[in-house]
PDB file of N, CA and C in Angstrom:
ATOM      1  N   UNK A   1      -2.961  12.204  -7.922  1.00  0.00           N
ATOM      2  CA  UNK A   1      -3.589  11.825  -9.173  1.00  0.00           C
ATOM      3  C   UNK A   1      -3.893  10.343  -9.246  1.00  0.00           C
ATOM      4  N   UNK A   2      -3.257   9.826  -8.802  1.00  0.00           N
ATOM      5  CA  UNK A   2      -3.707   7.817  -8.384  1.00  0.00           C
ATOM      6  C   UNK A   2      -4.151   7.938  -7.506  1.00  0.00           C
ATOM      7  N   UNK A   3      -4.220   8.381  -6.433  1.00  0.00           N
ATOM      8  CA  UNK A   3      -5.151   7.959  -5.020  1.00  0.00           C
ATOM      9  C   UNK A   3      -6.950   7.812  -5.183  1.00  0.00           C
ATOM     10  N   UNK A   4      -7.104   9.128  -5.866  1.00  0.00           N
ATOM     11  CA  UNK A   4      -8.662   9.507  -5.816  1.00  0.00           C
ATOM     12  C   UNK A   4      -9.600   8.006  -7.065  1.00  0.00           C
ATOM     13  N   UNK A   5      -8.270   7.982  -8.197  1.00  0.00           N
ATOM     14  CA  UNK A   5      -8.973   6.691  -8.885  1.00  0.00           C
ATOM     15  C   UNK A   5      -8.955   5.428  -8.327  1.00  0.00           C
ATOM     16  N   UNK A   6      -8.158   5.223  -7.859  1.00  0.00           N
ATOM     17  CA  UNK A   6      -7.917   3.693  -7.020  1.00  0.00           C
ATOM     18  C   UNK A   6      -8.918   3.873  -5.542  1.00  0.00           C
ATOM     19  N   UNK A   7      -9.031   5.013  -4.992  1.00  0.00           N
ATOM     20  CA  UNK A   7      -9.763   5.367  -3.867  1.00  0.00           C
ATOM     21  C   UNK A   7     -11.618   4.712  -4.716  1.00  0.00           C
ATOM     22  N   UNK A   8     -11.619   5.133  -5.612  1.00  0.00           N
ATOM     23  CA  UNK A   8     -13.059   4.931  -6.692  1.00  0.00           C
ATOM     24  C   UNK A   8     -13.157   3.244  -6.942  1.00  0.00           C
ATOM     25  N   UNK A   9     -12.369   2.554  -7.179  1.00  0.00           N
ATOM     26  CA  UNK A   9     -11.891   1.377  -8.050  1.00  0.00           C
ATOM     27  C   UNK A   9     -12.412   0.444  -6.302  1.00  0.00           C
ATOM     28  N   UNK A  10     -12.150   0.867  -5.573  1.00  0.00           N
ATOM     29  CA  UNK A  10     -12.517   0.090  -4.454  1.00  0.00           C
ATOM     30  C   UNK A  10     -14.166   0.868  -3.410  1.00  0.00           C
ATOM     31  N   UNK A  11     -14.104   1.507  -4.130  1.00  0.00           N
ATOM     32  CA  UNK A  11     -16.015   1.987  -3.946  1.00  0.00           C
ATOM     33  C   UNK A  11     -15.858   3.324  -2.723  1.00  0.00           C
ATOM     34  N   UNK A  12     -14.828   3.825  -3.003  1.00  0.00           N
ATOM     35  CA  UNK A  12     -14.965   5.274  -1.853  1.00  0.00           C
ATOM     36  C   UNK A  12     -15.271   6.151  -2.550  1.00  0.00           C
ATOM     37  N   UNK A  13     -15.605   7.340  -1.778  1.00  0.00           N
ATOM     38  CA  UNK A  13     -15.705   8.808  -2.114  1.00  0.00           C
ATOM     39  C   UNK A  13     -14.285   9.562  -2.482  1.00  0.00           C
ATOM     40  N   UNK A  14     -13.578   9.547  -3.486  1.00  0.00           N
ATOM     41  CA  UNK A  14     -12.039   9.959  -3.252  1.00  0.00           C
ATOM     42  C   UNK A  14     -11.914  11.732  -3.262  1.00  0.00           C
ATOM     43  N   UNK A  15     -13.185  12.152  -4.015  1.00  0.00           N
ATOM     44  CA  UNK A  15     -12.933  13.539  -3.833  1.00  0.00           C
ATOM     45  C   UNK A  15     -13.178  13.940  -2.207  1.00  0.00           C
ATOM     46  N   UNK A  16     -14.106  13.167  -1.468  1.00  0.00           N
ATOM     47  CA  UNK A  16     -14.432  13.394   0.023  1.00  0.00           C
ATOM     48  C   UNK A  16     -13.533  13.229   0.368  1.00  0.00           C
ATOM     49  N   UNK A  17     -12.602  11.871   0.438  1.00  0.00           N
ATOM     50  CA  UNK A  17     -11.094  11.783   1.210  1.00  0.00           C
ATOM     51  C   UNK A  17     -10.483  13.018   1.001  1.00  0.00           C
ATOM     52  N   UNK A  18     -10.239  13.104  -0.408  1.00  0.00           N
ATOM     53  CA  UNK A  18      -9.324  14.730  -0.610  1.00  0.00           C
ATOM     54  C   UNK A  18      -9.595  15.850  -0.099  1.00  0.00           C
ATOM     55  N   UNK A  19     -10.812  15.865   0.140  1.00  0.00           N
ATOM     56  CA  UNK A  19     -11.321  17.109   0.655  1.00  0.00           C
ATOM     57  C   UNK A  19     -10.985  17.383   1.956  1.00  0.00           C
ATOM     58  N   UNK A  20     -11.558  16.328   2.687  1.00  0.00           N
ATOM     59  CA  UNK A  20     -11.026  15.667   4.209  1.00  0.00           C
ATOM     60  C   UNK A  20      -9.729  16.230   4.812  1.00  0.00           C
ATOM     61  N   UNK A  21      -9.057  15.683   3.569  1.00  0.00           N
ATOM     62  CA  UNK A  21      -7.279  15.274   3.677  1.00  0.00           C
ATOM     63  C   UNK A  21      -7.062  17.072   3.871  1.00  0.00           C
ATOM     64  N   UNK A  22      -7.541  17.713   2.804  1.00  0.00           N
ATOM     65  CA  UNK A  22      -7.229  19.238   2.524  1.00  0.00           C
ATOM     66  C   UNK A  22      -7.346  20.046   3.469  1.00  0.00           C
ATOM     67  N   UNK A  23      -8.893  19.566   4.531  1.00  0.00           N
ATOM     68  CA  UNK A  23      -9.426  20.437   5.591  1.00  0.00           C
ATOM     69  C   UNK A  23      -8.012  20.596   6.880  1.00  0.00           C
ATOM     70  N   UNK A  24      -7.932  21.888   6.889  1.00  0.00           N
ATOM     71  CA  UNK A  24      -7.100  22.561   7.705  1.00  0.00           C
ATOM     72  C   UNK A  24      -7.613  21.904   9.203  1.00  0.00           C
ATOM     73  N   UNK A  25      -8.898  21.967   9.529  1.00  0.00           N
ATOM     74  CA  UNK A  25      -9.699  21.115  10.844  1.00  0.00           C
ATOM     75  C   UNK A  25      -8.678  19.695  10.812  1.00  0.00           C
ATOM     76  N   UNK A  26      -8.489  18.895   9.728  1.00  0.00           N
ATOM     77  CA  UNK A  26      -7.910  17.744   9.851  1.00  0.00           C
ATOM     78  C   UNK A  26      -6.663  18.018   9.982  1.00  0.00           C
ATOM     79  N   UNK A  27      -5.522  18.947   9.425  1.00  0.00           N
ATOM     80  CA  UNK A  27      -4.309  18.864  10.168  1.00  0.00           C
ATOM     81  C   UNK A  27      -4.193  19.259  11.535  1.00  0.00           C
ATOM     82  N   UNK A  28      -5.178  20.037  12.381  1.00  0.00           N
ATOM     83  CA  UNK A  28      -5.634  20.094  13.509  1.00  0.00           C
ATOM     84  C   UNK A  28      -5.728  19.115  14.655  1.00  0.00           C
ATOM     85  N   UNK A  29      -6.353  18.141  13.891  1.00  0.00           N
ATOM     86  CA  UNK A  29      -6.525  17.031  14.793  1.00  0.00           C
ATOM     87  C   UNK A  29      -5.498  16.320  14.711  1.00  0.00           C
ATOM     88  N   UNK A  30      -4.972  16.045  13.515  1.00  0.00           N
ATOM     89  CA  UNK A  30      -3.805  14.908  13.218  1.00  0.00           C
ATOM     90  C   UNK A  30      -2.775  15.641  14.218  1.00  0.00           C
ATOM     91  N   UNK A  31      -2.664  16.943  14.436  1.00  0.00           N
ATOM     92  CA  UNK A  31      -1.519  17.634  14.620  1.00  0.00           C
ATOM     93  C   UNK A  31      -1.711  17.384  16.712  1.00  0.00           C
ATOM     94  N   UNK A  32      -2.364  17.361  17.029  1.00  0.00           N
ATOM     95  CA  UNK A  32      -3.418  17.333  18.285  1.00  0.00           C
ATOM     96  C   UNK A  32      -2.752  15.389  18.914  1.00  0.00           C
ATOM     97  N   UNK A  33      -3.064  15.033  17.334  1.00  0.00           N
ATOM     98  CA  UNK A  33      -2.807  13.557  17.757  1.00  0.00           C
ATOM     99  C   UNK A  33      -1.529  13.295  18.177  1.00  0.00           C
ATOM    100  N   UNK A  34      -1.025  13.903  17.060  1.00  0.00           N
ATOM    101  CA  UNK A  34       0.837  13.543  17.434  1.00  0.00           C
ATOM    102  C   UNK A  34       1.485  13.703  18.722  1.00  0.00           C
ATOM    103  N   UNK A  35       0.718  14.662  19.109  1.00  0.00           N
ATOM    104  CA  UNK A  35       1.214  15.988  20.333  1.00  0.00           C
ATOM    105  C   UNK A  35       1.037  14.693  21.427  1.00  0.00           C
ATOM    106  N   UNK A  36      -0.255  13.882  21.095  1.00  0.00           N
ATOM    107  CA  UNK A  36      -0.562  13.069  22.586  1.00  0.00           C
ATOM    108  C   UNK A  36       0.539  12.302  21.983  1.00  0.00           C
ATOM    109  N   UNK A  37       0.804  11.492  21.301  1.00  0.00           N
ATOM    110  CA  UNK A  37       1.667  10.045  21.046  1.00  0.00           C
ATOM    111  C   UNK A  37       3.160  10.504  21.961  1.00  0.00           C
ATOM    112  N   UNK A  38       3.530  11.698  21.438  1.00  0.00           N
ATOM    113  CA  UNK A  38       4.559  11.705  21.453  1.00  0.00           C
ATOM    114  C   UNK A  38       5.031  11.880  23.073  1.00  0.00           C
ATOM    115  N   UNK A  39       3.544  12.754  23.911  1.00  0.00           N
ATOM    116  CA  UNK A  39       3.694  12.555  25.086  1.00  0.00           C
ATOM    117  C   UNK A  39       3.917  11.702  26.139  1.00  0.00           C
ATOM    118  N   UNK A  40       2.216  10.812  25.437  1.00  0.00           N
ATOM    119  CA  UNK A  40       2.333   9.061  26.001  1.00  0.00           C
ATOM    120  C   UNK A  40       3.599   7.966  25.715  1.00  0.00           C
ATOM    121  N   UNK A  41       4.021   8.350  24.718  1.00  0.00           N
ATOM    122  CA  UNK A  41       4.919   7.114  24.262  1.00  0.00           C
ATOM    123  C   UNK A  41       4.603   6.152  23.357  1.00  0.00           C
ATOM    124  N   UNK A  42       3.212   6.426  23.195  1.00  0.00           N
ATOM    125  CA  UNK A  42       2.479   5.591  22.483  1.00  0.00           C
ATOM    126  C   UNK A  42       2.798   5.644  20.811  1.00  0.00           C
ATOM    127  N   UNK A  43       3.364   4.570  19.955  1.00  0.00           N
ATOM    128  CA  UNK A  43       3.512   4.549  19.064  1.00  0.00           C
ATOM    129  C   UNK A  43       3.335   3.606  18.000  1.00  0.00           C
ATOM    130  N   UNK A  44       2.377   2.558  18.367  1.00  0.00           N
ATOM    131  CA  UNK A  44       1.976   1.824  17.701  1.00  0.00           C
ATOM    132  C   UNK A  44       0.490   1.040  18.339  1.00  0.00           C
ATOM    133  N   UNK A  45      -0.150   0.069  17.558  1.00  0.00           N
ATOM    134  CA  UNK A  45      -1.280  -0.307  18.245  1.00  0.00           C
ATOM    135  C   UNK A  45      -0.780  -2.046  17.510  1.00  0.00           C
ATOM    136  N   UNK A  46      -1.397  -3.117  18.460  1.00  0.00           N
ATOM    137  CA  UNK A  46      -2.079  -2.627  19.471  1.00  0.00           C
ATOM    138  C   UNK A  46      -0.603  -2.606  20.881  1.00  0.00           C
ATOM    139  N   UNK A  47      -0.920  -1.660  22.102  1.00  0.00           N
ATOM    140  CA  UNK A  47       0.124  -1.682  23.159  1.00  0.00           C
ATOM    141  C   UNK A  47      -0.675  -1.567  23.906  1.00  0.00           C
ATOM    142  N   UNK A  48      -0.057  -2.837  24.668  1.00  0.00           N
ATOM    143  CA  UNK A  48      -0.304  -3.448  26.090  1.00  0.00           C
ATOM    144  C   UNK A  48       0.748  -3.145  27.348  1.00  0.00           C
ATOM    145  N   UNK A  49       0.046  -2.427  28.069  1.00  0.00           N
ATOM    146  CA  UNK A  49       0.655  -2.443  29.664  1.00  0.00           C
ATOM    147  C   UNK A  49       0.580  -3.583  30.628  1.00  0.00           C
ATOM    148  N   UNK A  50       1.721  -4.040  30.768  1.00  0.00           N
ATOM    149  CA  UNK A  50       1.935  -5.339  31.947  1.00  0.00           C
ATOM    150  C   UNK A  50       2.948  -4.993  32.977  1.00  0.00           C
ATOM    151  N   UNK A  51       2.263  -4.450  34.257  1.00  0.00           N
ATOM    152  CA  UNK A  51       3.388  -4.293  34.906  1.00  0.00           C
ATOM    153  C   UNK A  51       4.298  -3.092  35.291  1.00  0.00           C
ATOM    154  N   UNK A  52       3.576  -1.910  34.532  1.00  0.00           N
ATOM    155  CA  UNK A  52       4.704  -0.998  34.224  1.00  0.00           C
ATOM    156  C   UNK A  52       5.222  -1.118  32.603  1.00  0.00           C
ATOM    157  N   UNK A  53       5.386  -2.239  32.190  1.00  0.00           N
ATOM    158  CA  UNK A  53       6.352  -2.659  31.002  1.00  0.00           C
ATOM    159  C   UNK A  53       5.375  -2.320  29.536  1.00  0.00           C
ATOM    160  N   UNK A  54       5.914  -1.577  28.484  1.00  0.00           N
ATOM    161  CA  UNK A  54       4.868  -1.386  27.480  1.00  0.00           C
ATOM    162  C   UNK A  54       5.278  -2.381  26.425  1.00  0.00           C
ATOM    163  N   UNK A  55       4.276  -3.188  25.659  1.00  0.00           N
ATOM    164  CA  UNK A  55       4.272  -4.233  24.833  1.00  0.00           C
ATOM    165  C   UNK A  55       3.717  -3.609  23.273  1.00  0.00           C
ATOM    166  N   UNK A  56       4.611  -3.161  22.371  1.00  0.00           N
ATOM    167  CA  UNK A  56       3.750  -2.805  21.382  1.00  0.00           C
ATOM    168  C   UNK A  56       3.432  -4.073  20.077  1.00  0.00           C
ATOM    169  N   UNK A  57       2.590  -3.656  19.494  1.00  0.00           N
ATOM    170  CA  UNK A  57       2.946  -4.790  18.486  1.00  0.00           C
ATOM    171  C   UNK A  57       2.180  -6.461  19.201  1.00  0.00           C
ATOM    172  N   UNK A  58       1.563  -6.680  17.963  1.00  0.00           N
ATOM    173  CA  UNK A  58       1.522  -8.725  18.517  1.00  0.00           C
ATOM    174  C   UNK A  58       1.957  -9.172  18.862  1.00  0.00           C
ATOM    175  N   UNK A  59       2.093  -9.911  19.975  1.00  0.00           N
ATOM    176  CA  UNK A  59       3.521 -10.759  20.281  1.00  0.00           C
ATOM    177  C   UNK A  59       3.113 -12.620  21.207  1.00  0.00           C
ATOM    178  N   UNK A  60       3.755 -12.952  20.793  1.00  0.00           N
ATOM    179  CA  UNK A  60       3.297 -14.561  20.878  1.00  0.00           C
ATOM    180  C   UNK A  60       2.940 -14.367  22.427  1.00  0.00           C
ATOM    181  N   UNK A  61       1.758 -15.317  22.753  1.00  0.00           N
ATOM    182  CA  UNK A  61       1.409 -16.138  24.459  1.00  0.00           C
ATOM    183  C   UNK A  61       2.293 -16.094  24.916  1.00  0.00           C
ATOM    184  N   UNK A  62       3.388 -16.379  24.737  1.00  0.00           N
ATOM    185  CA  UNK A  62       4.525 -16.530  26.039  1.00  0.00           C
ATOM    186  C   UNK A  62       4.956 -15.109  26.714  1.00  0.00           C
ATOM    187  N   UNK A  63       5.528 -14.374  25.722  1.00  0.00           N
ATOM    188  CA  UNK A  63       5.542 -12.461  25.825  1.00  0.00           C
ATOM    189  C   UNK A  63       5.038 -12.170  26.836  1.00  0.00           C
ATOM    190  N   UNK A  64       3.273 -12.600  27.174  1.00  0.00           N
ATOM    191  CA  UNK A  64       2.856 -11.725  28.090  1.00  0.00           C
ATOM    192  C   UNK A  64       2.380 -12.625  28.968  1.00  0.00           C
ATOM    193  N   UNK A  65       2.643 -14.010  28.893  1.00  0.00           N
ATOM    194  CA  UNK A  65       3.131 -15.044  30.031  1.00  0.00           C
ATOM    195  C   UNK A  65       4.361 -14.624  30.535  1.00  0.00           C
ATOM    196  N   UNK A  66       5.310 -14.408  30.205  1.00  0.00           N
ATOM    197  CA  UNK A  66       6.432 -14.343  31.106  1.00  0.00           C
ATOM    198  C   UNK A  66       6.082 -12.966  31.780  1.00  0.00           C
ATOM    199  N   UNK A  67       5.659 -12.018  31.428  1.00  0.00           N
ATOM    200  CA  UNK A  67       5.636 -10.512  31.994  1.00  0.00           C
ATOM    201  C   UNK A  67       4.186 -10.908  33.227  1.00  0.00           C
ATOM    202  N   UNK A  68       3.547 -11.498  33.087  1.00  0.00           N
ATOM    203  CA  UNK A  68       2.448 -11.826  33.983  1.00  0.00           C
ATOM    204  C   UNK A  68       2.491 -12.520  34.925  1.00  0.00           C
ATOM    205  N   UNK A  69       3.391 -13.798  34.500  1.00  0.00           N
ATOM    206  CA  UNK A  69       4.035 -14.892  35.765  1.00  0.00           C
ATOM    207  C   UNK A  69       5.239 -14.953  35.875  1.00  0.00           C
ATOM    208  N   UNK A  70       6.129 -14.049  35.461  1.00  0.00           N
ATOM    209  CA  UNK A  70       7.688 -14.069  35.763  1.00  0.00           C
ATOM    210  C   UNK A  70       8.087 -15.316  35.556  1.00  0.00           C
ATOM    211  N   UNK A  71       9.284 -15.748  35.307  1.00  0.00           N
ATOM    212  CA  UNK A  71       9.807 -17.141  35.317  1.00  0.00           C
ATOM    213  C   UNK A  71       9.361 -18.265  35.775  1.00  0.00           C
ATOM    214  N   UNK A  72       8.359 -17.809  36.233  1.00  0.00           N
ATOM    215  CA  UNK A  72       7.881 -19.147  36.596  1.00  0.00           C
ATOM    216  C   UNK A  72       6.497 -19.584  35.412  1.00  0.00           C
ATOM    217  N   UNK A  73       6.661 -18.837  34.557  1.00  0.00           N
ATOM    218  CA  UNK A  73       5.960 -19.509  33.252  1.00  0.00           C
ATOM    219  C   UNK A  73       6.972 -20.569  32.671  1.00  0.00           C
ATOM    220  N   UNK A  74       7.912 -20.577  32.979  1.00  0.00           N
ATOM    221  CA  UNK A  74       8.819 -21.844  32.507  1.00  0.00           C
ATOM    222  C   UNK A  74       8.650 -23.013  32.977  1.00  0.00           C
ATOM    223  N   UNK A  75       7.998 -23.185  34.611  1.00  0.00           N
ATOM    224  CA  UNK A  75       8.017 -24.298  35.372  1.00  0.00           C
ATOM    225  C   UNK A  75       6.594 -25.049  35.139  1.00  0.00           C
ATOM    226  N   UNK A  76       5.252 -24.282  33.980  1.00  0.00           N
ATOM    227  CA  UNK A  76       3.942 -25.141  34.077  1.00  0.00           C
ATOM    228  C   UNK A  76       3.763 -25.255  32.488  1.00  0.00           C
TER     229      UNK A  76
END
């Protein structure tokens, strides 16, 4: 009962979202989606592969300096 007006208040279609939201096709896919995450491992964005090593989430220059040049990002 708040979504569809506040969905309006910022210039969407809220009965389309709802409708969307309702379509059985969409728990389909969502359901489709999970199935991969949960396979991959994948659980957040954005994730970066370095190495083997998974990086989820932003993470400062150094993060994927050290995973790229090993300790020896300390010495330049």
């Amino acid at each position: 009962e708040f979504l569809i007006p506040a969905m309006k208040d910022l210039g969407l279609d809220g009965e389309a979202v709802a409708a969307c939201a309702a379509d059985p096709a969409t728990e389909t896919v969502v359901q489709a989606q999970m199935e991969e995450i949960v396979r991959t491992n994948f659980y957040g964005t954005p994730t970066v592969f370095i190495n083997g090593t998974d990086i989820v989430g932003p993470k400062p220059y150094r993060v994927y300096a050290i995973l790229l040049k090993g300790l020896f990002y300390w010495l330049f």
